[in-house]
Each structure stands twice: as C-alpha cells, then as structure tokens.
C-alpha atoms as a PDB file:
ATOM      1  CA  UNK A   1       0.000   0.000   0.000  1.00  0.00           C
ATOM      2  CA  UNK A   2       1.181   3.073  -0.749  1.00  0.00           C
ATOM      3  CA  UNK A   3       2.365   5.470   2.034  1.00  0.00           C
ATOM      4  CA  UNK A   4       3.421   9.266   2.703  1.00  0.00           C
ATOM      5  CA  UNK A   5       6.869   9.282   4.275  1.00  0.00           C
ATOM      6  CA  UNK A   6       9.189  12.296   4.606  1.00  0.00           C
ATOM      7  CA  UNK A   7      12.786  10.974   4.498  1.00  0.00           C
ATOM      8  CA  UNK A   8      15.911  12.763   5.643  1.00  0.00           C
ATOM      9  CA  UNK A   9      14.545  15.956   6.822  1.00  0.00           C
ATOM     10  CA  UNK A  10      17.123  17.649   8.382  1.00  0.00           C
ATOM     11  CA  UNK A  11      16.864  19.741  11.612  1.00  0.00           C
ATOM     12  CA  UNK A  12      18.784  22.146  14.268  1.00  0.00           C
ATOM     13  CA  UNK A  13      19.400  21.007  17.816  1.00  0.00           C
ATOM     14  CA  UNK A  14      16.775  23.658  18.293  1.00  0.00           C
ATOM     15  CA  UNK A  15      13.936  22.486  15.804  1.00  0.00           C
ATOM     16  CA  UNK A  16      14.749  24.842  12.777  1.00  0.00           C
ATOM     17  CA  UNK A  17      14.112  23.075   9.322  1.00  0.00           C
ATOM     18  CA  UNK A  18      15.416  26.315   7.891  1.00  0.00           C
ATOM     19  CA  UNK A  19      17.456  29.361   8.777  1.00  0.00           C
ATOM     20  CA  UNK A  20      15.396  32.707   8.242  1.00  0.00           C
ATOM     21  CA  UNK A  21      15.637  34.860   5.083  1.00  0.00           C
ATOM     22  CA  UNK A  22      15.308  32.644   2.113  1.00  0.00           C
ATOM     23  CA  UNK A  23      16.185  33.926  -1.085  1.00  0.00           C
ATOM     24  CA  UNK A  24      18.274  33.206  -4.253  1.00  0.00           C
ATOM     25  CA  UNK A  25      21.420  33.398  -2.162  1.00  0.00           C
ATOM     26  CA  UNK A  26      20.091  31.412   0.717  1.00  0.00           C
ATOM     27  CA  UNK A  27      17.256  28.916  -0.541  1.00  0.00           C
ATOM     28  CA  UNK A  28      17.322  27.242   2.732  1.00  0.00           C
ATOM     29  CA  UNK A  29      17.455  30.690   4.883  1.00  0.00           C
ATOM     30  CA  UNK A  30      20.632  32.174   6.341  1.00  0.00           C
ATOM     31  CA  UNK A  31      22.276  29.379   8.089  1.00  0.00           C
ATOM     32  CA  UNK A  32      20.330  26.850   6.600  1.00  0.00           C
ATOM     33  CA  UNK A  33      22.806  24.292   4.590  1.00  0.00           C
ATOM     34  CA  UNK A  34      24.744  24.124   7.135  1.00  0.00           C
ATOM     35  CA  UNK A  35      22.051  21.699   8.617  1.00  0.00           C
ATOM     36  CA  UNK A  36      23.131  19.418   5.405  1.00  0.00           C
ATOM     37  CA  UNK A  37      27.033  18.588   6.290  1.00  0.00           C
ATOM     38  CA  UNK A  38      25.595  15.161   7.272  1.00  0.00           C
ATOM     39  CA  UNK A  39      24.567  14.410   3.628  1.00  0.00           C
ATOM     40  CA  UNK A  40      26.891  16.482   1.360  1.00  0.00           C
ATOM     41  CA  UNK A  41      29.810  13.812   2.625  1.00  0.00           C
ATOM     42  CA  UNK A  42      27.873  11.380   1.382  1.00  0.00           C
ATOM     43  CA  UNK A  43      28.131   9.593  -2.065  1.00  0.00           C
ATOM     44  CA  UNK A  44      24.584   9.567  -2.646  1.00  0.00           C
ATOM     45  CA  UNK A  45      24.903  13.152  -2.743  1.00  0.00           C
ATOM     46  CA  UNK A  46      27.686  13.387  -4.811  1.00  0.00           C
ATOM     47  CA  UNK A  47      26.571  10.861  -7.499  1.00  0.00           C
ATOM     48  CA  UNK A  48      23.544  13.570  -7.395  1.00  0.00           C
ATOM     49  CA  UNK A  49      25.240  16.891  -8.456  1.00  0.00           C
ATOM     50  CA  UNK A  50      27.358  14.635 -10.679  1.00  0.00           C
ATOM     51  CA  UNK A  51      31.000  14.285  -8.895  1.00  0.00           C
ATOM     52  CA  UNK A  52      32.463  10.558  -8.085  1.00  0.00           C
ATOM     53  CA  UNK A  53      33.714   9.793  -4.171  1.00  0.00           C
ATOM     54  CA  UNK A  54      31.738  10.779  -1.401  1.00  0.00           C
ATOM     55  CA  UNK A  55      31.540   8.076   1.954  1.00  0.00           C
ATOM     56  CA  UNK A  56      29.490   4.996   2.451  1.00  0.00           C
ATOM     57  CA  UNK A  57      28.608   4.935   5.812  1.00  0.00           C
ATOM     58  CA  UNK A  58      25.402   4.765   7.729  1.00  0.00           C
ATOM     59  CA  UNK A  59      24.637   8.567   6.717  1.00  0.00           C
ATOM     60  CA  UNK A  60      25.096   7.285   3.075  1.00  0.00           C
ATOM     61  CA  UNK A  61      22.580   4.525   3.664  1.00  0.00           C
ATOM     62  CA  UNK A  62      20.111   6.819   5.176  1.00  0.00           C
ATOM     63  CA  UNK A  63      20.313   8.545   1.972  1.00  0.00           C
ATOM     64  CA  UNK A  64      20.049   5.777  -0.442  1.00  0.00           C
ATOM     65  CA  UNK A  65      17.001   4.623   1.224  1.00  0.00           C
ATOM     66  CA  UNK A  66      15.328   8.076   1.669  1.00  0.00           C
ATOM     67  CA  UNK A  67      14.755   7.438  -2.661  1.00  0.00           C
ATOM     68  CA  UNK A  68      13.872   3.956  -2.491  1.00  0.00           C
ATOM     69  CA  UNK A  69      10.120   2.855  -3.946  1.00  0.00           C
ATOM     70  CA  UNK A  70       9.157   6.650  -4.295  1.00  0.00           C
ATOM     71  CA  UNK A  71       6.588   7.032  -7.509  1.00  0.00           C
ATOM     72  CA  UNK A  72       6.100  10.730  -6.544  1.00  0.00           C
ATOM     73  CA  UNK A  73       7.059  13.431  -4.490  1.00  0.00           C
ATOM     74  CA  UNK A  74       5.254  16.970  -2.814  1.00  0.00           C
ATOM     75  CA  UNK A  75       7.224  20.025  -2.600  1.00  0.00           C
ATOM     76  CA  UNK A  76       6.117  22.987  -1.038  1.00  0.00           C
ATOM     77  CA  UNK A  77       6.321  26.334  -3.483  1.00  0.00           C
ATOM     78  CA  UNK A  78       9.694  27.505  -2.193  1.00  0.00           C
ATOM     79  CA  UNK A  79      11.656  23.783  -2.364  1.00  0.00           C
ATOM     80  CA  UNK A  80      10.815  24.587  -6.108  1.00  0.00           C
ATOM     81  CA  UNK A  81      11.131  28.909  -6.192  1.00  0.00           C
ATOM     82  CA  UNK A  82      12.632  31.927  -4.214  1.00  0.00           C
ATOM     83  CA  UNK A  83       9.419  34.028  -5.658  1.00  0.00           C
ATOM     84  CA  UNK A  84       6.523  34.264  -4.100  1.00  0.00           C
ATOM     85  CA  UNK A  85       2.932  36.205  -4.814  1.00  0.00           C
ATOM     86  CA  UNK A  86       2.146  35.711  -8.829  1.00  0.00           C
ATOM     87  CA  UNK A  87       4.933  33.903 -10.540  1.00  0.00           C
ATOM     88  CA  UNK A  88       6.975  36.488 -12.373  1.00  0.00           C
ATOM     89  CA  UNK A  89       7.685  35.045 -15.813  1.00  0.00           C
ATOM     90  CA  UNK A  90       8.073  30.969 -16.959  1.00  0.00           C
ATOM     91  CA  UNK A  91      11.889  31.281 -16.814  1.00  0.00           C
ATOM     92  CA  UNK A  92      12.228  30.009 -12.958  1.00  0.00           C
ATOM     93  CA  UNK A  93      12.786  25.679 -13.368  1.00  0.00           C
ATOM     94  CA  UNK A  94      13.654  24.821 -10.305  1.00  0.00           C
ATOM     95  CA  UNK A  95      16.844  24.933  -7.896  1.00  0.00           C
ATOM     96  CA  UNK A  96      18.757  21.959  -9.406  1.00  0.00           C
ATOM     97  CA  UNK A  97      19.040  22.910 -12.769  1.00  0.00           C
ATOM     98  CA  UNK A  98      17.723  21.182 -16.078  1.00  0.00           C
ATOM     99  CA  UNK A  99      17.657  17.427 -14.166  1.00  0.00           C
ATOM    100  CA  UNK A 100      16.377  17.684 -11.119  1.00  0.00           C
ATOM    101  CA  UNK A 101      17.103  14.847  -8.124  1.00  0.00           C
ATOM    102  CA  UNK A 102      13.368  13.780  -8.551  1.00  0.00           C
ATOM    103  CA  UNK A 103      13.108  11.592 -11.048  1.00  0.00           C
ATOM    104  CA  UNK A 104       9.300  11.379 -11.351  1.00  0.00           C
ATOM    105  CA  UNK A 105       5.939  13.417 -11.126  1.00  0.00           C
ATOM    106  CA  UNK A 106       6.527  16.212  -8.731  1.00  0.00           C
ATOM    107  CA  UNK A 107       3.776  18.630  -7.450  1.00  0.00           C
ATOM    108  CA  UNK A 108       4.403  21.982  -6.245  1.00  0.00           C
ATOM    109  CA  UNK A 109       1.979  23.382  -3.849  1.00  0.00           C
ATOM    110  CA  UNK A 110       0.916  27.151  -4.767  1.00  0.00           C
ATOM    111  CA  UNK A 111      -1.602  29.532  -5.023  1.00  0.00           C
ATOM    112  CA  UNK A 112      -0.596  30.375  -8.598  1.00  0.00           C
ATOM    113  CA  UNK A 113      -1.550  28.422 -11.164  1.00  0.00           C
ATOM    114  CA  UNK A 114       1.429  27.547 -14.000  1.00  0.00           C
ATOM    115  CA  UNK A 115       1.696  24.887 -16.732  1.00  0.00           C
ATOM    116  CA  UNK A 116       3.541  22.043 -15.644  1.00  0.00           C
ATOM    117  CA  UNK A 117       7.247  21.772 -16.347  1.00  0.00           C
ATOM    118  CA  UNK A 118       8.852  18.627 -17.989  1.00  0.00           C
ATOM    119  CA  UNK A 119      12.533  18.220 -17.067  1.00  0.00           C
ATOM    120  CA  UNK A 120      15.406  15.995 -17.626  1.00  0.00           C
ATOM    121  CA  UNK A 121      15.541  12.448 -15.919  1.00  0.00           C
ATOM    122  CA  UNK A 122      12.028  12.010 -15.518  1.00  0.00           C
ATOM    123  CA  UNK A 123      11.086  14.441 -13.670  1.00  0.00           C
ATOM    124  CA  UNK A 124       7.601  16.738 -14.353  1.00  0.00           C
ATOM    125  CA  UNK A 125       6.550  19.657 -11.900  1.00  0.00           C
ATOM    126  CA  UNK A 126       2.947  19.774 -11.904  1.00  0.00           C
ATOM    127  CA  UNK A 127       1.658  23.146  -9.554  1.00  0.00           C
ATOM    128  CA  UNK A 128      -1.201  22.488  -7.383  1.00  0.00           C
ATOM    129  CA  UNK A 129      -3.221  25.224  -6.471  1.00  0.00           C
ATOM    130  CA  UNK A 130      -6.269  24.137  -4.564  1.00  0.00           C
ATOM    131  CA  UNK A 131      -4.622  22.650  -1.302  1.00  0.00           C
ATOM    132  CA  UNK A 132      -2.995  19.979   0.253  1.00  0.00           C
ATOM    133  CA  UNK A 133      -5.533  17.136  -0.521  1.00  0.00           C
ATOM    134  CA  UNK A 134      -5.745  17.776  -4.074  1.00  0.00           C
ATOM    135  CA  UNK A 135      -1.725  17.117  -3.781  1.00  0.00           C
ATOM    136  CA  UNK A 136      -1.691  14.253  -2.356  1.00  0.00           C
ATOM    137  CA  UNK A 137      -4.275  12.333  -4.677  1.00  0.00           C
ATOM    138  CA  UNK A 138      -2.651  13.533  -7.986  1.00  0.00           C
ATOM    139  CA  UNK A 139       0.905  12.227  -6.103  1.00  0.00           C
ATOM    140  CA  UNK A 140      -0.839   8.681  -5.429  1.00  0.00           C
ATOM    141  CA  UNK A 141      -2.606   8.241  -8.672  1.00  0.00           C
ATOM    142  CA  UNK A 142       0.740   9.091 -10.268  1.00  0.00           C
ATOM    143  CA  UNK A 143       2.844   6.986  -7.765  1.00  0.00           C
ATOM    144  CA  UNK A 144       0.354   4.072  -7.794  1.00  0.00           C
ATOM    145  CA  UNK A 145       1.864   1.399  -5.871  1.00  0.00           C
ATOM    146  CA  UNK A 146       4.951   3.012  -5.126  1.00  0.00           C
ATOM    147  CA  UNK A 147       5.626   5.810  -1.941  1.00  0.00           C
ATOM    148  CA  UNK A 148       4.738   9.242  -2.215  1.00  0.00           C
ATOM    149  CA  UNK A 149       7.380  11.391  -0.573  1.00  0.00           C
ATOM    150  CA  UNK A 150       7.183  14.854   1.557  1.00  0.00           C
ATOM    151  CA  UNK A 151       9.770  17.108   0.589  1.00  0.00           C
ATOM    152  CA  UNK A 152       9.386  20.224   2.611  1.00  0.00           C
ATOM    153  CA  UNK A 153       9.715  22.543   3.328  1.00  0.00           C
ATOM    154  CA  UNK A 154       8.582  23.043   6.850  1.00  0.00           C
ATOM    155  CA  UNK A 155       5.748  24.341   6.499  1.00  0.00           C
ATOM    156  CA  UNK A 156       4.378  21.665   4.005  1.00  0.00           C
ATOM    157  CA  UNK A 157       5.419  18.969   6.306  1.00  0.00           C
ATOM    158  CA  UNK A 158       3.527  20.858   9.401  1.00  0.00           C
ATOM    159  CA  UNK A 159       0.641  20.857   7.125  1.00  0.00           C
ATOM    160  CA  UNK A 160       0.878  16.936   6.352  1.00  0.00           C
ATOM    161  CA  UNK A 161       1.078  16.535   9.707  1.00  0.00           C
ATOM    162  CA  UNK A 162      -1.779  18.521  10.895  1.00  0.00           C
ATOM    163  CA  UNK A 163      -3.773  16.064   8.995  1.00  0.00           C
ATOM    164  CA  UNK A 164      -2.568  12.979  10.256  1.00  0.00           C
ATOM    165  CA  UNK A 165      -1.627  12.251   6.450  1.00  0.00           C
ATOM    166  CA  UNK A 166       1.970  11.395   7.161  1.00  0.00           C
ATOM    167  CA  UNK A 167       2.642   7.728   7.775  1.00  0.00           C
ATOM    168  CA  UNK A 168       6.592   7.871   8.620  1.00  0.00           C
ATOM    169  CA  UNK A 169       8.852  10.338   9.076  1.00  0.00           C
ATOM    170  CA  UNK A 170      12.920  10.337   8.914  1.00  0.00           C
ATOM    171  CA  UNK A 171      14.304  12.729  10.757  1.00  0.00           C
ATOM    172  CA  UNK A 172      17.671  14.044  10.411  1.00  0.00           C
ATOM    173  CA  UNK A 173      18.889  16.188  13.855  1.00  0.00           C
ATOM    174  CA  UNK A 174      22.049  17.786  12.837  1.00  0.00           C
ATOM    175  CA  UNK A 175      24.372  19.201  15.896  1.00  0.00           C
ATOM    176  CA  UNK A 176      24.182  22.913  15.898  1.00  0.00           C
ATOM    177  CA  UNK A 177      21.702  25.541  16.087  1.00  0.00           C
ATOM    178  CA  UNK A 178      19.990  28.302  14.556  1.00  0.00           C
ATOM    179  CA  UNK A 179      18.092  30.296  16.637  1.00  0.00           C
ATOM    180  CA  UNK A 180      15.424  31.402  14.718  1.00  0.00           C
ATOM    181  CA  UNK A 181      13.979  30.238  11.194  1.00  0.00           C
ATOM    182  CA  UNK A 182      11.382  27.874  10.358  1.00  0.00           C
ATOM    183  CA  UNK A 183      10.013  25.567  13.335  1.00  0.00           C
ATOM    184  CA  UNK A 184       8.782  22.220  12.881  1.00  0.00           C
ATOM    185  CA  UNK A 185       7.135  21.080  15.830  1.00  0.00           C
ATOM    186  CA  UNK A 186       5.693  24.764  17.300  1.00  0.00           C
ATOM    187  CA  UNK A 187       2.194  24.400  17.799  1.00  0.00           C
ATOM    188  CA  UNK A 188       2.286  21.016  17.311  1.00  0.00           C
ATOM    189  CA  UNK A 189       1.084  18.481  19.772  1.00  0.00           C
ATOM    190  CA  UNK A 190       2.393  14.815  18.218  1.00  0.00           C
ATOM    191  CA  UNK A 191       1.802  12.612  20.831  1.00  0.00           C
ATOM    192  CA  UNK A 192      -2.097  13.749  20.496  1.00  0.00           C
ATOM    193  CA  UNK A 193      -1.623  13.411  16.604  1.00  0.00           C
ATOM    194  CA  UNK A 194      -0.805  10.062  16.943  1.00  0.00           C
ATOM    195  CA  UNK A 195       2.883   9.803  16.473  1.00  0.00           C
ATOM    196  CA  UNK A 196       5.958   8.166  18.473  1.00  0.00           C
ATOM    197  CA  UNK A 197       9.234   7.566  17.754  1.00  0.00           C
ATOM    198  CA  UNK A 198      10.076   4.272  16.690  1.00  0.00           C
ATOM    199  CA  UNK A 199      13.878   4.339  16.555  1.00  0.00           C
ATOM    200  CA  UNK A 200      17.212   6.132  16.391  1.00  0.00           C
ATOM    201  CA  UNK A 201      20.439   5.692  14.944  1.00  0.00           C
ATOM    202  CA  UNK A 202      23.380   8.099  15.972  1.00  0.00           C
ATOM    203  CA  UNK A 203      26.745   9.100  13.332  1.00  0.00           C
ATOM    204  CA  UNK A 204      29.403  11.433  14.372  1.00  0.00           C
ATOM    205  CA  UNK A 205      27.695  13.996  12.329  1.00  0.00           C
ATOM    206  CA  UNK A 206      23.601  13.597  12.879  1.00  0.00           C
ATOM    207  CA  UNK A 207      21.154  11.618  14.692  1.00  0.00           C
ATOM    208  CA  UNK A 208      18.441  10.170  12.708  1.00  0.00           C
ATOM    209  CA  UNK A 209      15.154   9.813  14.458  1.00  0.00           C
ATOM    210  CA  UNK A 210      12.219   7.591  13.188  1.00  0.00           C
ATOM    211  CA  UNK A 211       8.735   8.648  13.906  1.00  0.00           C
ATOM    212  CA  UNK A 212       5.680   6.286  13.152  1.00  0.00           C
ATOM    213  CA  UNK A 213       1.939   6.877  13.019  1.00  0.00           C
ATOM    214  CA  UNK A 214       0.118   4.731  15.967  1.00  0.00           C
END
C-alpha cells in the first residue's frame, strides 16, 4: 500500500528546518545548509550533483534509502522557487538545474496556477493550487503502488502533519543551532496526533530519528 513518508529531513538542535531569510542566495534561509554537512559527505549526494567519491557509511545509507520505492514526491512552493505572490515570468525551473534529483511526477503546492514543467531524468513539476488534498491524490494516482514522498519545506510537512496524512517520518537532527527560522514542531502536539518515535540511529555527524503513526 502506498504510504506518505518524509525521508531525511534535516533539523537544528533547536527544531529549525530552515534558517530565516530565504532567497536566491540562501534557498534554505541564512544558516540553513549548514544543517546538510551530514549528507553532502555522502556519495549519494555526490553521485547527485554529478562528482564521483563521497563516503558509504550509515549517513550514506540513510540517503540511499530516503529514494527507495518513491513514484512521486510533494514540494512545497519555495523547495521549487525563491518568488513568491504571482509567478513572475516561466523562466524560474527549479533549484537543481535542467535534471532535477526527482526523477518522477513532482507537485508543487501554490496559489498560482502555472503549466507544468517537464525536465530531464524524468522528472515533471505539476503546480497544485487548490490545497494539500488535491496534492496528495494527484501524487498517489501518479505513484500508484509506489511511496509518495514529503519534501518540505517546513511548512508543508507541518501541514501533512496537521492532517494525520503522514505515515513515517525520517528525521535528520544535525548538531548545531539556529536560533530562529522555520520551526517544525511549534504548535504542534504529536503525541495527540498520533505519532511516536520508533527508533534512532546516531553518526558522528547527525542523529536520525524515526517517527511512526500509531
């Protein structure tokens, strides 16, 4: 059956998905990569921007399996854009250039409508205007039996959550912090939303943290 996981989502010590201030020079706020050192290393990662080495350890297997039997993914408007209010031209593609990491149908959560986008590698952004739902039944009809994943950012996944849509979750607790930025868990009362924690695994450079839908 298919599920909605989010898979490696990396936070601060203090809770921050993302550093504050996102723009073209920071798409993941001021601050914010530095919550990624765990998975740049890694040679999943560097097989992805297209360089060989990278290490094979348990962060690297983490990664690999954070892609594994995924037939779609959700992305909230700014994992996709910088822009927000109308979309100023159809130039704007996407972070990762003309073959994204994706792979297969992507939707974009927005209030804008825009034509969908085919890419290199498989991937096609698809922009979903009329809510979260909507998402999430284009992403399984296009996954079928396969995984749809969560993306981000934050706020996406808060909304997931909200629900009680999300089925798994990977976290990714990276050691430093932030101090202001995007907050996953604010507001948020998971034990009453039905969720524990099902597991942990610890690497010199992150903590990742399973959490599991009673």
């Amino acid at each position: 059956m298919s599920r909605l996981r989010v898979n490696a989502f990396t936070l601060s010590l203090d809770g921050y998905g993302a550093g504050p201030d996102q723009s073209l020079a920071n798409p993941l706020g001021v601050g914010g990569e530095n919550l990624h050192k765990w998975m740049i290393k890694t040679r999943s990662f560097q097989q992805m921007i297209g360089k060989d080495g990278g290490t094979t350890d348990t962060d690297d297997e983490f990664a690999v399996r954070s892609f594994e039997n995924v037939g779609a993914w959700i992305l909230g408007r700014n994992m996709f854009a910088p822009s927000r209010g109308e979309w100023p031209d159809d130039n704007w593609k996407g972070w990762w250039g003309p073959n994204p990491p994706y792979h297969v149908p992507t939707f974009i959560l927005t209030h804008h409508k825009r034509a969908p986008i085919e890419m290199e590698g498989g991937t096609t952004f698809y922009f979903v205007a009329d809510g979260i739902q909507s998402a999430l039944e284009q992403a399984k009809a296009a996954a079928g039996d396969k995984d749809v994943r969560v993306g981000g950012g934050v706020s996406t996944v808060r909304q997931y959550l909200q629900e009680k849509l999300i089925d798994e979750m990977h976290l990714v607790v990276s050691p430093l912090l932030l101090g202001s930025g995007e907050h996953l868990f604010a507001g948020l009362d998971m034990l009453k939303l039905g969720y524990r924690c099902t597991g942990q695994v610890a690497t010199a450079d992150a903590t990742h943290v399973m959490i599991g839908r009673v």
